[in-house]
N, C-alpha and C. Protein backbone atom coordinates (compact mmCIF):
# COMPACT_ATOMS: atom_id res chain seq x y z
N UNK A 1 80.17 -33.40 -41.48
CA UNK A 1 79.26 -32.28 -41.42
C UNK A 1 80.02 -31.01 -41.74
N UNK A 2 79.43 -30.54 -42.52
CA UNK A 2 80.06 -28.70 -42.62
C UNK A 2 79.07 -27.67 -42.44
N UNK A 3 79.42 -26.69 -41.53
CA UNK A 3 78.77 -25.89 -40.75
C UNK A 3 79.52 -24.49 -41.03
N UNK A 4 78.76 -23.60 -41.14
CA UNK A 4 79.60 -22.17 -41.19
C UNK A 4 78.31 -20.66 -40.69
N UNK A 5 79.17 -19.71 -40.63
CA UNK A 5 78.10 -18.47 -39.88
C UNK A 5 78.96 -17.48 -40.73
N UNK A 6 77.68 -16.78 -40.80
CA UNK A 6 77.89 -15.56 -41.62
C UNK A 6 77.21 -14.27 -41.22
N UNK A 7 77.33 -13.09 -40.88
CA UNK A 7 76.94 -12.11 -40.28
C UNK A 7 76.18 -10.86 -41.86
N UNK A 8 75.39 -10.28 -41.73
CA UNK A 8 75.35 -9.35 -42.71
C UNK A 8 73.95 -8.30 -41.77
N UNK A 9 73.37 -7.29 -42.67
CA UNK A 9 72.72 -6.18 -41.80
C UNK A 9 71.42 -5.91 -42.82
N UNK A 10 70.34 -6.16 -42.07
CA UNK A 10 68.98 -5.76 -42.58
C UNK A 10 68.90 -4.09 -42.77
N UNK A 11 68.40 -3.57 -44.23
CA UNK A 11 68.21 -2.43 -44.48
C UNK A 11 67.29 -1.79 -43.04
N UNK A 12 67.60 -0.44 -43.22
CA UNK A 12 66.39 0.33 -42.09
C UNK A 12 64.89 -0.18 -42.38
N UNK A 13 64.20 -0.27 -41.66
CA UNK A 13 62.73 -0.60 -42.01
C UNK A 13 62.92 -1.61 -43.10
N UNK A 14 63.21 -3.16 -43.38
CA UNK A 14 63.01 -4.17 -43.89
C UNK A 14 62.95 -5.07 -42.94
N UNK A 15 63.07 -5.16 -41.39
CA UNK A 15 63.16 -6.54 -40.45
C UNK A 15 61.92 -6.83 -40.97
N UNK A 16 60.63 -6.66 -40.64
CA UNK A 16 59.53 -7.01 -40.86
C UNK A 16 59.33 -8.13 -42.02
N UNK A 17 59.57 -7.23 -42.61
CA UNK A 17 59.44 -8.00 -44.19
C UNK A 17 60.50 -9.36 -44.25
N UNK A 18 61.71 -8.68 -44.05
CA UNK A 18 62.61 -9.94 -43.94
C UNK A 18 62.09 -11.52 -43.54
N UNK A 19 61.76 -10.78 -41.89
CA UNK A 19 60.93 -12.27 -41.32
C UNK A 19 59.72 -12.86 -41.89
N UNK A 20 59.02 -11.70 -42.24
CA UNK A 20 57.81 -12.72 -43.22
C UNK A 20 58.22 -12.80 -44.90
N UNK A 21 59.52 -12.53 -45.30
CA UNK A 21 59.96 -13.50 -46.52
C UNK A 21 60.38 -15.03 -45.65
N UNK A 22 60.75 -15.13 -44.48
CA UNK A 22 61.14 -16.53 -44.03
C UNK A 22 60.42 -16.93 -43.56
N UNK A 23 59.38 -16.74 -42.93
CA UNK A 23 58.26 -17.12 -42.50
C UNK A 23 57.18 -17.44 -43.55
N UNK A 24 57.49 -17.51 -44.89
CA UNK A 24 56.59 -17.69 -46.09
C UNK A 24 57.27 -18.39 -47.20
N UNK A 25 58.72 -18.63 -46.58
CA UNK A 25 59.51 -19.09 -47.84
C UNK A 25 59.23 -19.88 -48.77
N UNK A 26 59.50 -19.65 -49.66
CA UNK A 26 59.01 -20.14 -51.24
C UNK A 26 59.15 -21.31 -50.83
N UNK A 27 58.38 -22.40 -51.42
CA UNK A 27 58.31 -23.63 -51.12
C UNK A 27 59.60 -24.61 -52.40
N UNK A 28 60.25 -23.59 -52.98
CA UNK A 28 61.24 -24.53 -54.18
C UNK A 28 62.45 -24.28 -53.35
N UNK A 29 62.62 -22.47 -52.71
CA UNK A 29 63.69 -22.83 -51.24
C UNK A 29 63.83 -23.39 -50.71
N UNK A 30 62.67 -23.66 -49.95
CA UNK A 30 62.21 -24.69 -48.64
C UNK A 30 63.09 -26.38 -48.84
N UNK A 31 62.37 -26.89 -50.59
CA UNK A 31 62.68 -27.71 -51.00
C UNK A 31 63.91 -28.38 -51.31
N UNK A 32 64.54 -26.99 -51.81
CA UNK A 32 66.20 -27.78 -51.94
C UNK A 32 66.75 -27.46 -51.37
N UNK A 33 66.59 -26.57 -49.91
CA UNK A 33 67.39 -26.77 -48.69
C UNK A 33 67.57 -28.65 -48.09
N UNK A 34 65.94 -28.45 -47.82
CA UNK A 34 65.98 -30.06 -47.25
C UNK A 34 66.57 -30.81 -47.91
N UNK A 35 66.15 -31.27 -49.99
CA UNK A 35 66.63 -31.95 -50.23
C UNK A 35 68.05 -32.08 -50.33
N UNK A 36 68.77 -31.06 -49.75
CA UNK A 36 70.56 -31.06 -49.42
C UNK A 36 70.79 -31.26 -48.04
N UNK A 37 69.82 -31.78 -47.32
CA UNK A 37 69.93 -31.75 -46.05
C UNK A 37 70.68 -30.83 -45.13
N UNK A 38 70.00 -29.55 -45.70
CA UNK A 38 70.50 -28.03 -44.96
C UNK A 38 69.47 -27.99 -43.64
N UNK A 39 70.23 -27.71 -42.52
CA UNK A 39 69.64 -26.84 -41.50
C UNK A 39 70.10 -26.07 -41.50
N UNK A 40 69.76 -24.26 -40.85
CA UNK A 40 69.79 -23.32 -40.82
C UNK A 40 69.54 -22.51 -39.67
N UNK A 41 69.67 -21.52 -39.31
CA UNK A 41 69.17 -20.24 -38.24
C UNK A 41 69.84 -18.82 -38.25
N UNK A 42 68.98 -18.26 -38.15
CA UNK A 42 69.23 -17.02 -38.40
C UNK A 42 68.93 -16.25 -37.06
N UNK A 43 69.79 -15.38 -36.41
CA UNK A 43 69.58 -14.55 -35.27
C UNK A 43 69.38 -13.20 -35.64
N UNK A 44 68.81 -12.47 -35.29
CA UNK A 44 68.84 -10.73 -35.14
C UNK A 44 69.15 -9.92 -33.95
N UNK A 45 69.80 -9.17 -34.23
CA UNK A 45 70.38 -7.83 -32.70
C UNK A 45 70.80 -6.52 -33.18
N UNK A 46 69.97 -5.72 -33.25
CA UNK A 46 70.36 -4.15 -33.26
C UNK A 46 70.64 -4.18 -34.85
N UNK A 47 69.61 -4.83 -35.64
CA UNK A 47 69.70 -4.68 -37.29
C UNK A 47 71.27 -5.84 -38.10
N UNK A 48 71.84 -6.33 -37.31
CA UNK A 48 72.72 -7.08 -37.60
C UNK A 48 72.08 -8.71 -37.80
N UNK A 49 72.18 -9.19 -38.64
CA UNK A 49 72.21 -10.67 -38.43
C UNK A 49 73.14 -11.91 -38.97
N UNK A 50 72.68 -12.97 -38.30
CA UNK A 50 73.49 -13.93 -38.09
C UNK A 50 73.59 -15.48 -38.09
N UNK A 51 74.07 -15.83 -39.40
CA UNK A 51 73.37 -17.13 -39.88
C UNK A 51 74.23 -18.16 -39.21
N UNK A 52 73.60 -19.61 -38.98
CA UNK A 52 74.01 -20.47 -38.89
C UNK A 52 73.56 -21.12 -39.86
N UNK A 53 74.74 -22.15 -40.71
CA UNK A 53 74.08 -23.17 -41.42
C UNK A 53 74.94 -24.36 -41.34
N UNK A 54 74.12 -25.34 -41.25
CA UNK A 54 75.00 -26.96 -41.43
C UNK A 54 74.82 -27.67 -42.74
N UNK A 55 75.40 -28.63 -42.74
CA UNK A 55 74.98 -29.45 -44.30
C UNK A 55 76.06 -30.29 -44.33
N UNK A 56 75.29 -31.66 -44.80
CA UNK A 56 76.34 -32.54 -44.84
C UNK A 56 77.71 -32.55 -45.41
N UNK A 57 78.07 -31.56 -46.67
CA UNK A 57 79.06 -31.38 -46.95
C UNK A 57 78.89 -29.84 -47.71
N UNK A 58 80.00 -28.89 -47.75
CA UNK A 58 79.69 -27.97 -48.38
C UNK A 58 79.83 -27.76 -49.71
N UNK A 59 79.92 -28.81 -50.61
CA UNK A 59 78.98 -29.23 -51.74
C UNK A 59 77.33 -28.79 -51.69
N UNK A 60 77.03 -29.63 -50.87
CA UNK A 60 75.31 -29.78 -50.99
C UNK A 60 75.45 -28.44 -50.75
N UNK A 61 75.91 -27.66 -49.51
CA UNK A 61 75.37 -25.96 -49.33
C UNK A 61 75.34 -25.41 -50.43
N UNK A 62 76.46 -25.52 -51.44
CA UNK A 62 76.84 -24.94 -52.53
C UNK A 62 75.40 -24.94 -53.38
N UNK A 63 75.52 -26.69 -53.71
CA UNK A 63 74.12 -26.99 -54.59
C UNK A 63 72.92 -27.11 -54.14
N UNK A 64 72.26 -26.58 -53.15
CA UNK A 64 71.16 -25.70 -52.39
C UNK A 64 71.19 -24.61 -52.84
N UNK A 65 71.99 -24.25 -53.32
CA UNK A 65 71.81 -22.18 -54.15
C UNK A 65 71.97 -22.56 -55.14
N UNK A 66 71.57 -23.23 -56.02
CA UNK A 66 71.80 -22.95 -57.43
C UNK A 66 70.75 -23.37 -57.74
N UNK A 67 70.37 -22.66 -59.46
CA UNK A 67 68.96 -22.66 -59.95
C UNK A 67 68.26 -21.25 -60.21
N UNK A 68 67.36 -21.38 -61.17
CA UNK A 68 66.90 -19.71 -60.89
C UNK A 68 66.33 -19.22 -59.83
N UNK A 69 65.72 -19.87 -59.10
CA UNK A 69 64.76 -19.57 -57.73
C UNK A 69 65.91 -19.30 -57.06
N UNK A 70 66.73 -20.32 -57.02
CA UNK A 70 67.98 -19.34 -55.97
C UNK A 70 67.90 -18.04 -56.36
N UNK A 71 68.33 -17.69 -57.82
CA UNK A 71 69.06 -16.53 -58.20
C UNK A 71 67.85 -15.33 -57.73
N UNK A 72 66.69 -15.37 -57.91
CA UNK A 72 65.73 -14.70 -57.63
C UNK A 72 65.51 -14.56 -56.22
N UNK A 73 65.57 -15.17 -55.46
CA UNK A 73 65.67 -15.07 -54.25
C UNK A 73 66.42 -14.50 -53.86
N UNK A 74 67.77 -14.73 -53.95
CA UNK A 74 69.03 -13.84 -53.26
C UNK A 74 68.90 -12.23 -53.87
N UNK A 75 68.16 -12.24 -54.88
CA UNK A 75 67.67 -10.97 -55.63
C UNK A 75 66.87 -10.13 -54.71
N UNK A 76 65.71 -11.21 -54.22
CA UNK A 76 64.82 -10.70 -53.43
C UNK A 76 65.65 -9.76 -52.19
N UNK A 77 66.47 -10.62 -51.36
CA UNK A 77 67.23 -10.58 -50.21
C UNK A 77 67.41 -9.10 -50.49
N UNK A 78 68.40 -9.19 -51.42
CA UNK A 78 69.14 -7.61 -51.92
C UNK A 78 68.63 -6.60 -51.73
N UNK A 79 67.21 -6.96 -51.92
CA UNK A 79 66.67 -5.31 -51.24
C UNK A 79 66.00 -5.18 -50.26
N UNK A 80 66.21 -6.18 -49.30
CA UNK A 80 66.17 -5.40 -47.91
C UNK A 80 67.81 -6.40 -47.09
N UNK A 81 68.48 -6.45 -47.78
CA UNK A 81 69.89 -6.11 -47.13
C UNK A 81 70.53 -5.06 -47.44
N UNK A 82 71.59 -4.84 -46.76
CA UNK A 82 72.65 -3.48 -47.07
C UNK A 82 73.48 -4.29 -48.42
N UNK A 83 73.61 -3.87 -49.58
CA UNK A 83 74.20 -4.45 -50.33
C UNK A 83 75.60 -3.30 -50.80
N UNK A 84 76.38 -3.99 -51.78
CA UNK A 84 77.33 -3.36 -51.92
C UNK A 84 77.10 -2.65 -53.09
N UNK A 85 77.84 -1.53 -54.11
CA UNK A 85 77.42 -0.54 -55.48
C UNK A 85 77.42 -1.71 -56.42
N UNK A 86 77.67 -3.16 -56.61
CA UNK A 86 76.76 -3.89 -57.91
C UNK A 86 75.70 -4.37 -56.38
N UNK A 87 75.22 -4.25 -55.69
CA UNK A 87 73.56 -4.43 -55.64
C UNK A 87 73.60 -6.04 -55.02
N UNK A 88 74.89 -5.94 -54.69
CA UNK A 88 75.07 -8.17 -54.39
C UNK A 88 75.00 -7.78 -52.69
N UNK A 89 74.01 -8.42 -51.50
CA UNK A 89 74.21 -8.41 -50.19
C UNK A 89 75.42 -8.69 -49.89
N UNK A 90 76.05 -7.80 -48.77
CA UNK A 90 76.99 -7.71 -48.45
C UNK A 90 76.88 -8.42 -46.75
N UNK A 91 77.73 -9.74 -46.87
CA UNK A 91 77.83 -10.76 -46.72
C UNK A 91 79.55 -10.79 -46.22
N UNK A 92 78.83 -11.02 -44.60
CA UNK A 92 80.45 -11.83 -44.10
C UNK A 92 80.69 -12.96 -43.12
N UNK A 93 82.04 -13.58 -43.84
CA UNK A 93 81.80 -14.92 -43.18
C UNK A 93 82.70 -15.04 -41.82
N UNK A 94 81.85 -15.64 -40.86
CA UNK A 94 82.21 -15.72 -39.41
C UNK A 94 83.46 -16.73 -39.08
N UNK A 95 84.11 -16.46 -38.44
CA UNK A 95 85.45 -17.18 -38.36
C UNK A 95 85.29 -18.32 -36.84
N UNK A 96 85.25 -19.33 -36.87
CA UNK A 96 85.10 -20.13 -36.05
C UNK A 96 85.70 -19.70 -34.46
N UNK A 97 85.19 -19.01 -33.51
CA UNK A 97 86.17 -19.29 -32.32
C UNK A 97 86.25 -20.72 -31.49
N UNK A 98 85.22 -21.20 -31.30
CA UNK A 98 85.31 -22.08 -30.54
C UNK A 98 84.46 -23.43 -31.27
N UNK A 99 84.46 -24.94 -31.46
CA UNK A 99 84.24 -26.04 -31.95
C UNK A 99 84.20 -27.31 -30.67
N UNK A 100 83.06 -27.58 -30.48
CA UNK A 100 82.71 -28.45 -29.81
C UNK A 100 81.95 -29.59 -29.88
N UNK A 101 81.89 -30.67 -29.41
CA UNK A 101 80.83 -32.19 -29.95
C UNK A 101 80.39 -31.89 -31.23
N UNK A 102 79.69 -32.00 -32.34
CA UNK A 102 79.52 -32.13 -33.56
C UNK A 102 80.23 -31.61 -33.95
N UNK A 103 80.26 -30.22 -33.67
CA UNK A 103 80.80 -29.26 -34.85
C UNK A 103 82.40 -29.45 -34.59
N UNK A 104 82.90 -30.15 -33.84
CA UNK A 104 84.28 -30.01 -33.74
C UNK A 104 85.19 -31.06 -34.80
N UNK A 105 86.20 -30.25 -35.62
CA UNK A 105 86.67 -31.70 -36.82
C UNK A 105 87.19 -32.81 -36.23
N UNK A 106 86.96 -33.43 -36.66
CA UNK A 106 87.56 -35.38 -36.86
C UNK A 106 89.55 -34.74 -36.43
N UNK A 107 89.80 -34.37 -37.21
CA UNK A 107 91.42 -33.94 -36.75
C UNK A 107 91.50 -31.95 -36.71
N UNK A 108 92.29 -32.13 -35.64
CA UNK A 108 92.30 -30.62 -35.04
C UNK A 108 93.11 -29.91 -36.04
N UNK A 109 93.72 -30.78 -36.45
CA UNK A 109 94.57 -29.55 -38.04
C UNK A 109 94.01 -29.27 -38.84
N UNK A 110 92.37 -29.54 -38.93
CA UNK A 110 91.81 -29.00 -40.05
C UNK A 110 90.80 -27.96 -39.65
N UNK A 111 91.02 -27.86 -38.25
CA UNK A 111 90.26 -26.91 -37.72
C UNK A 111 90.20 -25.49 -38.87
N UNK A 112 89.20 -24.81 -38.97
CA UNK A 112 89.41 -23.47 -39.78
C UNK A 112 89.90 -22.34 -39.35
């Protein structure tokens, strides 16, 4: 299993929208999440949020974003995230503190 979290920040006045882009998600998203056998979650606190995602290997995560619907989508995202001056969401990845029952590796030296 490969699992990772990533933190990034909803524009002022976009939560709304945000949640009902996920609450409506395109059904070709929807689609090749599952068919990569992605689970997901997303938290919110004080305009910050905070993804969880799993997937059997981070291959499939990889090839779950690709395609034009990806590309349009993460397009979508862009404008109601804080993005950076080329316009790409600005996106950071969470550093593991603690690994337990699933999520913990097969050997501790490969811990991240």
């Amino acid at each position: 299993m490969y699992s990772f979290g990533q933190t990034y920040r909803v524009k002022p006045g976009c939560y709304d929208e945000y949640v009902k882009a996920h609450d409506e998600l395109w059904p070709e998203i929807a689609e090749a999440l599952a068919d990569h056998g992605i689970s997901m979650a997303i938290f919110h606190c004080h305009g910050q949020l905070f993804l969880h995602a799993v997937a059997p290997t981070a291959t499939a995560l990889q090839d779950s974003h690709a395609g034009e619907k990806a590309r349009e989508w993460m397009a979508y995202m862009a404008t109601l995230l804080e993005t950076d001056d080329d316009g790409n969401s600005i996106v950071h990845d969470m550093e593991p503190a603690f690994l337990f029952g699933d999520f913990a590796p097969d050997d501790p030296a490969t811990r991240p």
